[in-house]
Protein backbone atom coordinates (compact mmCIF):
# COMPACT_ATOMS: atom_id res chain seq x y z
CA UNK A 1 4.49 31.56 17.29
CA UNK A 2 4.00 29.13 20.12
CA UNK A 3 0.72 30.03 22.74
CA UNK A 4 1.70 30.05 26.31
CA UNK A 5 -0.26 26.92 26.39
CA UNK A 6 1.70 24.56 24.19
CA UNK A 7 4.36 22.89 24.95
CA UNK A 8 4.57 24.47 28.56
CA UNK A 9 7.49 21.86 29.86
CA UNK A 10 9.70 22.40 27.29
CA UNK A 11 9.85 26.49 26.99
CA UNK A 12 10.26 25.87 30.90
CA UNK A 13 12.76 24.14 29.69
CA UNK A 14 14.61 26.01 27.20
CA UNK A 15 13.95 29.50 29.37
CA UNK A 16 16.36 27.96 32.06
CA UNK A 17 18.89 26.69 29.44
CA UNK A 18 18.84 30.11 27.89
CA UNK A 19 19.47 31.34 31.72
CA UNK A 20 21.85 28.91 32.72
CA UNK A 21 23.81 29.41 29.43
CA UNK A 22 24.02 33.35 29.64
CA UNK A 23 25.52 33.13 33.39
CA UNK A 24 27.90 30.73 32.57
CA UNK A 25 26.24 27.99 34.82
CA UNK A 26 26.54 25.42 32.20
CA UNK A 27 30.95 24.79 32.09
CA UNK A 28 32.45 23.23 29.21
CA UNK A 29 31.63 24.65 25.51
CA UNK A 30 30.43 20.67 24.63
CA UNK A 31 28.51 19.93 27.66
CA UNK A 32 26.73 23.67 26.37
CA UNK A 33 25.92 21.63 23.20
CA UNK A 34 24.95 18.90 23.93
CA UNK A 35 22.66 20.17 26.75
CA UNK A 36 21.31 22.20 24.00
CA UNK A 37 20.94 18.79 21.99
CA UNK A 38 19.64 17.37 24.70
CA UNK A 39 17.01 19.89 25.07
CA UNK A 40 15.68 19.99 21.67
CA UNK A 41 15.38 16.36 21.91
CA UNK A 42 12.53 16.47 25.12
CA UNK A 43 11.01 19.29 23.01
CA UNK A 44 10.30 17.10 19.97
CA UNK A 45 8.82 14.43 22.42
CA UNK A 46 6.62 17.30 24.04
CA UNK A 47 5.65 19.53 20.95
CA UNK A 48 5.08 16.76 18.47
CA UNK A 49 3.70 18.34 15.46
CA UNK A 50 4.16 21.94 16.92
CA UNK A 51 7.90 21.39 17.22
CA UNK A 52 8.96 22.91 14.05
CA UNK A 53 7.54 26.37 15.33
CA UNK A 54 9.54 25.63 18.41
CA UNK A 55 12.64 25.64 16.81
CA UNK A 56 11.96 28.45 14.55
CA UNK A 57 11.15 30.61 17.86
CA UNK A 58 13.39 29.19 20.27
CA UNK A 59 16.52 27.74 18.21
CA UNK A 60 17.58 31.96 17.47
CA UNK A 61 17.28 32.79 21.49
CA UNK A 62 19.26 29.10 22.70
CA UNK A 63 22.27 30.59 20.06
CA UNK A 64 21.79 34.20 21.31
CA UNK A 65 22.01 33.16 24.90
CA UNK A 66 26.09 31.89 24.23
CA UNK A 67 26.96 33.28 20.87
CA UNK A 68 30.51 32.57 21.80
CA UNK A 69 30.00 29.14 21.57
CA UNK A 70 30.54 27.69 18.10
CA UNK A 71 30.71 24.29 19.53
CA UNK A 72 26.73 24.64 19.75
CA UNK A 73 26.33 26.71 16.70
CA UNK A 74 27.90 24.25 14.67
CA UNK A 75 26.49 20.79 16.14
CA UNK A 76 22.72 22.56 16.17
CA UNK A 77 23.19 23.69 12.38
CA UNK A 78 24.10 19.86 11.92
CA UNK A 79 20.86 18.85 13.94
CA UNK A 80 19.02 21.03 11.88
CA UNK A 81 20.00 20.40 8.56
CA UNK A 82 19.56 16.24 9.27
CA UNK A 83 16.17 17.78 10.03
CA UNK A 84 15.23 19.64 7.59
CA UNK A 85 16.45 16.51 5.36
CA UNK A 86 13.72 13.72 7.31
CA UNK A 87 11.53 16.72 7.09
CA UNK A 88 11.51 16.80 3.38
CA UNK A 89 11.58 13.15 2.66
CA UNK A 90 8.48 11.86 5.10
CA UNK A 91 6.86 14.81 6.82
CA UNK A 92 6.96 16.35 10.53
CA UNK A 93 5.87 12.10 11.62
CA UNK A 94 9.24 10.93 10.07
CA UNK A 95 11.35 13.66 11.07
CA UNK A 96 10.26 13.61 14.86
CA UNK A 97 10.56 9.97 14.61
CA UNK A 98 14.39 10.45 13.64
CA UNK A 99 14.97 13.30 16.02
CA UNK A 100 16.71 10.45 19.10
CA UNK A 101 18.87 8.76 16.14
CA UNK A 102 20.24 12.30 15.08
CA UNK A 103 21.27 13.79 18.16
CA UNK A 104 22.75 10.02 18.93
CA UNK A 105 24.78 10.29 16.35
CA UNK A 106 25.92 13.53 16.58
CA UNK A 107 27.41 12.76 20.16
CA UNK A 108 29.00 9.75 19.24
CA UNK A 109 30.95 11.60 16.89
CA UNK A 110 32.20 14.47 19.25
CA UNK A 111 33.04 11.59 21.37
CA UNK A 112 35.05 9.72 19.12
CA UNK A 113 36.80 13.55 18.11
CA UNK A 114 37.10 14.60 21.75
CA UNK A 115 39.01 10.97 22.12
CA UNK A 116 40.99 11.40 19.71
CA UNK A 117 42.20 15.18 20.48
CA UNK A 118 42.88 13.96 24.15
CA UNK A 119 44.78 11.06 23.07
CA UNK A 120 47.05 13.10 20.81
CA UNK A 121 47.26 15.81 23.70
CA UNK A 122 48.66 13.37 25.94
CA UNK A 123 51.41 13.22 23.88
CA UNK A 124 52.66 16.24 24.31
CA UNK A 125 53.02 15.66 27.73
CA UNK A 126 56.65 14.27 29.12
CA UNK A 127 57.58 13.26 32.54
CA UNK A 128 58.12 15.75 35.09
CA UNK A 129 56.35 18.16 33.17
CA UNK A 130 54.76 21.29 34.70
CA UNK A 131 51.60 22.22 33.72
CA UNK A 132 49.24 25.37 33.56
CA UNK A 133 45.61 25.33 32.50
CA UNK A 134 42.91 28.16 32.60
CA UNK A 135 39.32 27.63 33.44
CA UNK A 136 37.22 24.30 33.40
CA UNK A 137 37.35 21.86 30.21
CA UNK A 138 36.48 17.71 30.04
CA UNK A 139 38.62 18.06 27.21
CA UNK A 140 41.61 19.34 29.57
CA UNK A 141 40.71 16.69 32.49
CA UNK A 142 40.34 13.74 30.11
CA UNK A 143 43.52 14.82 28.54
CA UNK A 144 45.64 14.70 31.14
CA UNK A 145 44.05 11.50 32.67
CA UNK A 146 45.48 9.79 29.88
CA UNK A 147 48.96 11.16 30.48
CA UNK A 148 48.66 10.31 33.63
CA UNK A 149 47.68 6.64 32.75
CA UNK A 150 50.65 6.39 30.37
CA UNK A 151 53.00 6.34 34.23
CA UNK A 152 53.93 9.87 33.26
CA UNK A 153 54.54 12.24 36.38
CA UNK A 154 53.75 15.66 36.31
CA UNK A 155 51.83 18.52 38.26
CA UNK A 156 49.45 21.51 37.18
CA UNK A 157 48.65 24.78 38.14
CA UNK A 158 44.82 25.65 37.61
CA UNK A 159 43.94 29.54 37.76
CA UNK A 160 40.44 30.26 40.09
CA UNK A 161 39.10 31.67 36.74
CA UNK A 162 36.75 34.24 37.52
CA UNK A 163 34.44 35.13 37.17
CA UNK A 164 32.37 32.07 38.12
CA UNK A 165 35.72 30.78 39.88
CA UNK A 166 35.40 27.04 38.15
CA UNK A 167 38.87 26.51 38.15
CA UNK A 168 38.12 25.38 41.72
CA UNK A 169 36.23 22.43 39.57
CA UNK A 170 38.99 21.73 37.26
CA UNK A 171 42.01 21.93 40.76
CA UNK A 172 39.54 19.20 42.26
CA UNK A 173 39.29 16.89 39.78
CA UNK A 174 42.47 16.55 38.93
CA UNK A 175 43.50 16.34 42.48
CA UNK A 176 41.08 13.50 43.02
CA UNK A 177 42.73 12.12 40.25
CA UNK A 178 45.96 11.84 41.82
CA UNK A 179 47.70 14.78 40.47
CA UNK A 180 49.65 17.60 42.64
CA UNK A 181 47.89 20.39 41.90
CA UNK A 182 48.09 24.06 42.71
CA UNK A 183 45.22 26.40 42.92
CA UNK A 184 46.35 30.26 41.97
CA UNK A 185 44.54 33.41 41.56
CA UNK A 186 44.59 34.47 38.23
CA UNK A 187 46.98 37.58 38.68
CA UNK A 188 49.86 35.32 39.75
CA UNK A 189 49.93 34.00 35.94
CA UNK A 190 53.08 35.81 34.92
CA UNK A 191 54.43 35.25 38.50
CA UNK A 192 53.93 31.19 38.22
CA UNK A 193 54.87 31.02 34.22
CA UNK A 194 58.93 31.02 35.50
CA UNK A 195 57.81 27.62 37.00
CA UNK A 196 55.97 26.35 34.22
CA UNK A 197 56.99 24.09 30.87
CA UNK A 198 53.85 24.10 29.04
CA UNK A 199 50.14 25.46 29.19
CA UNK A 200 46.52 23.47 28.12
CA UNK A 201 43.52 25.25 27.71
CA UNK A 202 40.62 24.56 25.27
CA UNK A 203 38.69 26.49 23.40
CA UNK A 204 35.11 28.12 23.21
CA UNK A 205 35.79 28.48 19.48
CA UNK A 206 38.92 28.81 17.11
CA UNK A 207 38.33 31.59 14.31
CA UNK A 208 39.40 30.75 10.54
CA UNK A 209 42.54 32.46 11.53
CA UNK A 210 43.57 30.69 14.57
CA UNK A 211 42.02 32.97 16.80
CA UNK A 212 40.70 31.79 20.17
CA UNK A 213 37.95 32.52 22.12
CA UNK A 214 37.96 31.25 25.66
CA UNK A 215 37.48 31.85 28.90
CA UNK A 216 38.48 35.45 30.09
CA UNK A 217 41.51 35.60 31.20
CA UNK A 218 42.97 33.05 28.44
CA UNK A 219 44.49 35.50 26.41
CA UNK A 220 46.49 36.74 29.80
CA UNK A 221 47.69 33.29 29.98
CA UNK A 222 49.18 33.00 26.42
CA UNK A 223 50.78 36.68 26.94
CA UNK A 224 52.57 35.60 29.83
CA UNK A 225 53.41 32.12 28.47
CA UNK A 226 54.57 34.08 25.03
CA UNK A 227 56.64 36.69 27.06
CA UNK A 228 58.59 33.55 29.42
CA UNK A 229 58.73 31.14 25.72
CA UNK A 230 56.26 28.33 27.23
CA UNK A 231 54.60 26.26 24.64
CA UNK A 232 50.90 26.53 24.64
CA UNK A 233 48.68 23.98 23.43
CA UNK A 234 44.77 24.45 22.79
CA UNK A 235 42.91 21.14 22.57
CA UNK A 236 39.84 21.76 20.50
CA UNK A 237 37.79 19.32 17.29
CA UNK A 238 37.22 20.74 14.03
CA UNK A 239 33.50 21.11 15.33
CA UNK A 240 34.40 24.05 17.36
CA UNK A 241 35.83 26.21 14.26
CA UNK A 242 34.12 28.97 13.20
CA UNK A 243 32.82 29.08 9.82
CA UNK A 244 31.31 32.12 9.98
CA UNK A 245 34.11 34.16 10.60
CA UNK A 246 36.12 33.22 7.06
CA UNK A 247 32.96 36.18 5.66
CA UNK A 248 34.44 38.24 8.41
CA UNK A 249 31.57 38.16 10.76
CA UNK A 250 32.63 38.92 14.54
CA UNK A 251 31.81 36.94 17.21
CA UNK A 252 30.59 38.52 20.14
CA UNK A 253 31.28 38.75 23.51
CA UNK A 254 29.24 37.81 26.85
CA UNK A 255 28.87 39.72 29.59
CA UNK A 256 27.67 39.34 33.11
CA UNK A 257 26.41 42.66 35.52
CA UNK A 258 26.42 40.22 38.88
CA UNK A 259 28.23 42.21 41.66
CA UNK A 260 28.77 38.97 43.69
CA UNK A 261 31.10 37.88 41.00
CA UNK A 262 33.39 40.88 41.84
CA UNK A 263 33.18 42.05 45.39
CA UNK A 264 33.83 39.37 48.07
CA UNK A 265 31.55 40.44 50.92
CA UNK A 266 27.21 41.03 50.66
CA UNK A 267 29.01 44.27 53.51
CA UNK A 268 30.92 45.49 50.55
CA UNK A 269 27.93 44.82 47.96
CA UNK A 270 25.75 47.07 49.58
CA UNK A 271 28.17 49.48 50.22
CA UNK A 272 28.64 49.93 46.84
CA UNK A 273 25.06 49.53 45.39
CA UNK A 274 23.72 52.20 42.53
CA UNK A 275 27.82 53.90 43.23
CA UNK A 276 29.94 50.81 41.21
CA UNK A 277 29.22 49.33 37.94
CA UNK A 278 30.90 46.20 37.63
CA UNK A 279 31.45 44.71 34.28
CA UNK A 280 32.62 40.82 34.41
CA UNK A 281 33.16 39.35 30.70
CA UNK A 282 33.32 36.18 29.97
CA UNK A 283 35.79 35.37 27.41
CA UNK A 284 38.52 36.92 25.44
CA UNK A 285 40.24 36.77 22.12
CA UNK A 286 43.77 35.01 22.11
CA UNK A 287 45.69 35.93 18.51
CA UNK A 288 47.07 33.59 16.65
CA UNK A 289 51.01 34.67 17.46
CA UNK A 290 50.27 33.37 20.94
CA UNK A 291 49.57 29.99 20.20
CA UNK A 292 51.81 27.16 19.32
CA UNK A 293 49.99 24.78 18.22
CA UNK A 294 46.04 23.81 18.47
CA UNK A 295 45.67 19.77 18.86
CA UNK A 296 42.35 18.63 16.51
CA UNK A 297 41.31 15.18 15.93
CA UNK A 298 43.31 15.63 12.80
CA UNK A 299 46.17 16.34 14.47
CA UNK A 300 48.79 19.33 15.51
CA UNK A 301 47.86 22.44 13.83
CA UNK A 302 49.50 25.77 13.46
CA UNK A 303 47.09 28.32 14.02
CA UNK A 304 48.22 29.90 10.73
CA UNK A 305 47.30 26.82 8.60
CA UNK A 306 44.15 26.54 9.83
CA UNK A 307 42.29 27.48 6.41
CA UNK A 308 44.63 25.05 5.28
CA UNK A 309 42.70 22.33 6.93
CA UNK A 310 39.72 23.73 7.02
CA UNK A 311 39.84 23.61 3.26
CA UNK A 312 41.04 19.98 3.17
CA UNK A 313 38.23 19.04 5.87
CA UNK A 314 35.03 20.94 4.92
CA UNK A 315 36.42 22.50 1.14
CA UNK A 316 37.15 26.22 0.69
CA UNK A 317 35.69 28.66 1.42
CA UNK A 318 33.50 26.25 3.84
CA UNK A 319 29.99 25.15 2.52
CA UNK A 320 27.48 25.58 5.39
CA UNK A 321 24.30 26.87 5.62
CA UNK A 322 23.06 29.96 8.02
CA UNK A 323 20.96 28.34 11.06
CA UNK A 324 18.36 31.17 10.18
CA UNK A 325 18.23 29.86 6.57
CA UNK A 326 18.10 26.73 7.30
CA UNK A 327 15.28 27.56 9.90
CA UNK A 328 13.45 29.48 7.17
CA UNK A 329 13.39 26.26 4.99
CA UNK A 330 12.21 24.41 7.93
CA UNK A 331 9.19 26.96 8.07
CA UNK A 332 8.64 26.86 4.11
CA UNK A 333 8.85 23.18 4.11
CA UNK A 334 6.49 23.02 7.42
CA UNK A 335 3.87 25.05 5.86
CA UNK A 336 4.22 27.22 8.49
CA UNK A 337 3.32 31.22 7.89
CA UNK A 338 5.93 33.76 8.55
């Protein structure tokens, strides 16, 4: 275990992420990553030799902190296991000396998949098409920006998604970008969806069985779209599917106890103090039957038929490691004690 003492910056450091990733500060699944990535990197700078123990103590809280997020789960199990590998062939010198290169690569490949999911999106899209989209994703924004350069016209409704409320984000970007753009509370969903030709979101993570997890409030969305027979699309890479669940594990739910989420007014906070609990999740579960089709860098995919390509991308059932076992081999091959 690390002593207060050692490595002070970077448990600074990861404390805040872990903070800024529980509330929901940090928007976009992939900008959670790779601010995770990012993280890990300063840390091996900082720690040096110390920085296996770092990861085997802080690696299980950074997960813990947004264990919705497979996105992260997935790309830090790849960080690790490129790890582990320098670790074994030259020593904790050669694998801190490869840590930049790793987490380099790593982003240049979600970059290249994010590019190609938002390129295929943007096909989807047809002139005078009206949009809806839930929440805030890069994915989403970059997406349409590249319908939008194609000459296509077309306008969007973005839900205030709350809690947090960063649909405000998402309505101002696009309507920088040129876009018209509507800005709805999230109950008018089902009273907007009559007005309404397709729907975008993206996706926290995408279960082996074309489950999604999302932002709360998604599920809603697809109901509604399901109910008025509105397509809906779910932009999300291969790197944000969910091994874990073809074993059957659950993935598990975040939730915030801030009353300013909730009530508008500090008048009405007070009034209620120690008399109101208020609960404010942050994602839900969309099944399968509510989606049409999720766009991957591999192309359109049923949600059904996802083991299908799972099992022609990573073989079947999927061979990948636990982070904790790869973390424990990272301790055995570290000499470290348990």
């Amino acid at each position: 275990m690390l002593l207060p003492s050692e490595c002070p910056k970077a448990v600074r450091d990861t404390v805040r992420l872990c903070k800024d990733l529980r509330q929901g500060r940090i928007l976009g699944s992939t900008e959670a990553a790779c601010k995770t990535l990012d993280t890990l990197t300063t840390a091996a700078g900082e720690c040096g030799k110390l920085f296996n123990s770092y990861l085997i103590e802080w690696v299980p809280r950074i997960i813990e902190s947004r264990p919705t997020s497979l996105v992260m789960i997935n790309l830090t199990r790849e960080f690790l296991e490129r790890y582990l590998e320098a670790l074994k062939e030259g020593g904790v010198d050669e694998a801190l000396g490869r840590v930049k290169d790793i987490v380099d690569s790593i982003k240049r490949h979600v970059s290249s998949v994010r590019d190609a999911v938002t390129s295929l999106g943007s096909r989807r899209i047809s002139d005078g098409d009206v949009i809806l989209t839930h929440s805030y994703s890069s994915t989403i924004i970059n997406l349409l920006r590249k319908a939008l350069e194609r000459g296509l016209t077309f306008s969007v409704y973005v839900t205030e998604s709350r809690p947090i409320g960063e649909g405000l984000i998402t309505a101002e970007a696009l309507s920088r970008m040129g876009i018209k753009t509507f800005l709805v509370v999230d109950s008018a969903v089902r009273f907007v969806m009559k007005r309404v030709s397709k729907v975008f979101v993206s996706a926290d993570a995408v279960a082996a069985n074309g489950a999604v997890v999302n932002k709360i409030g998604t599920s809603l969305v697809a109901l509604a779209a399901k109910e008025a027979r509105v397509r809906v699309y779910v932009a999300a890479g291969t790197y944000k599917f969910g091994f874990e669940t073809v074993f059957g594990e659950l993935i598990e739910g975040v939730m915030l106890n801030d009353p300013n989420l909730i009530i508008p007014s500090k008048e009405w906070v007070e009034k209620l103090a120690g008399r109101v609990v208020t609960r404010e999740p942050l994602f839900d579960v969309t099944p399968p039957e509510y989606i049409d089709a999720i766009i991957t860098e591999h192309g359109l995919v049923a949600p059904q038929a996802i083991p299908i390509l799972m099992k022609g991308v990573y073989g079947w059932p999927p061979r990948v490691k636990s982070i904790e076992s790869i973390l424990k081999e990272v301790q055995k091959v570290g000499g470290l004690q348990s």
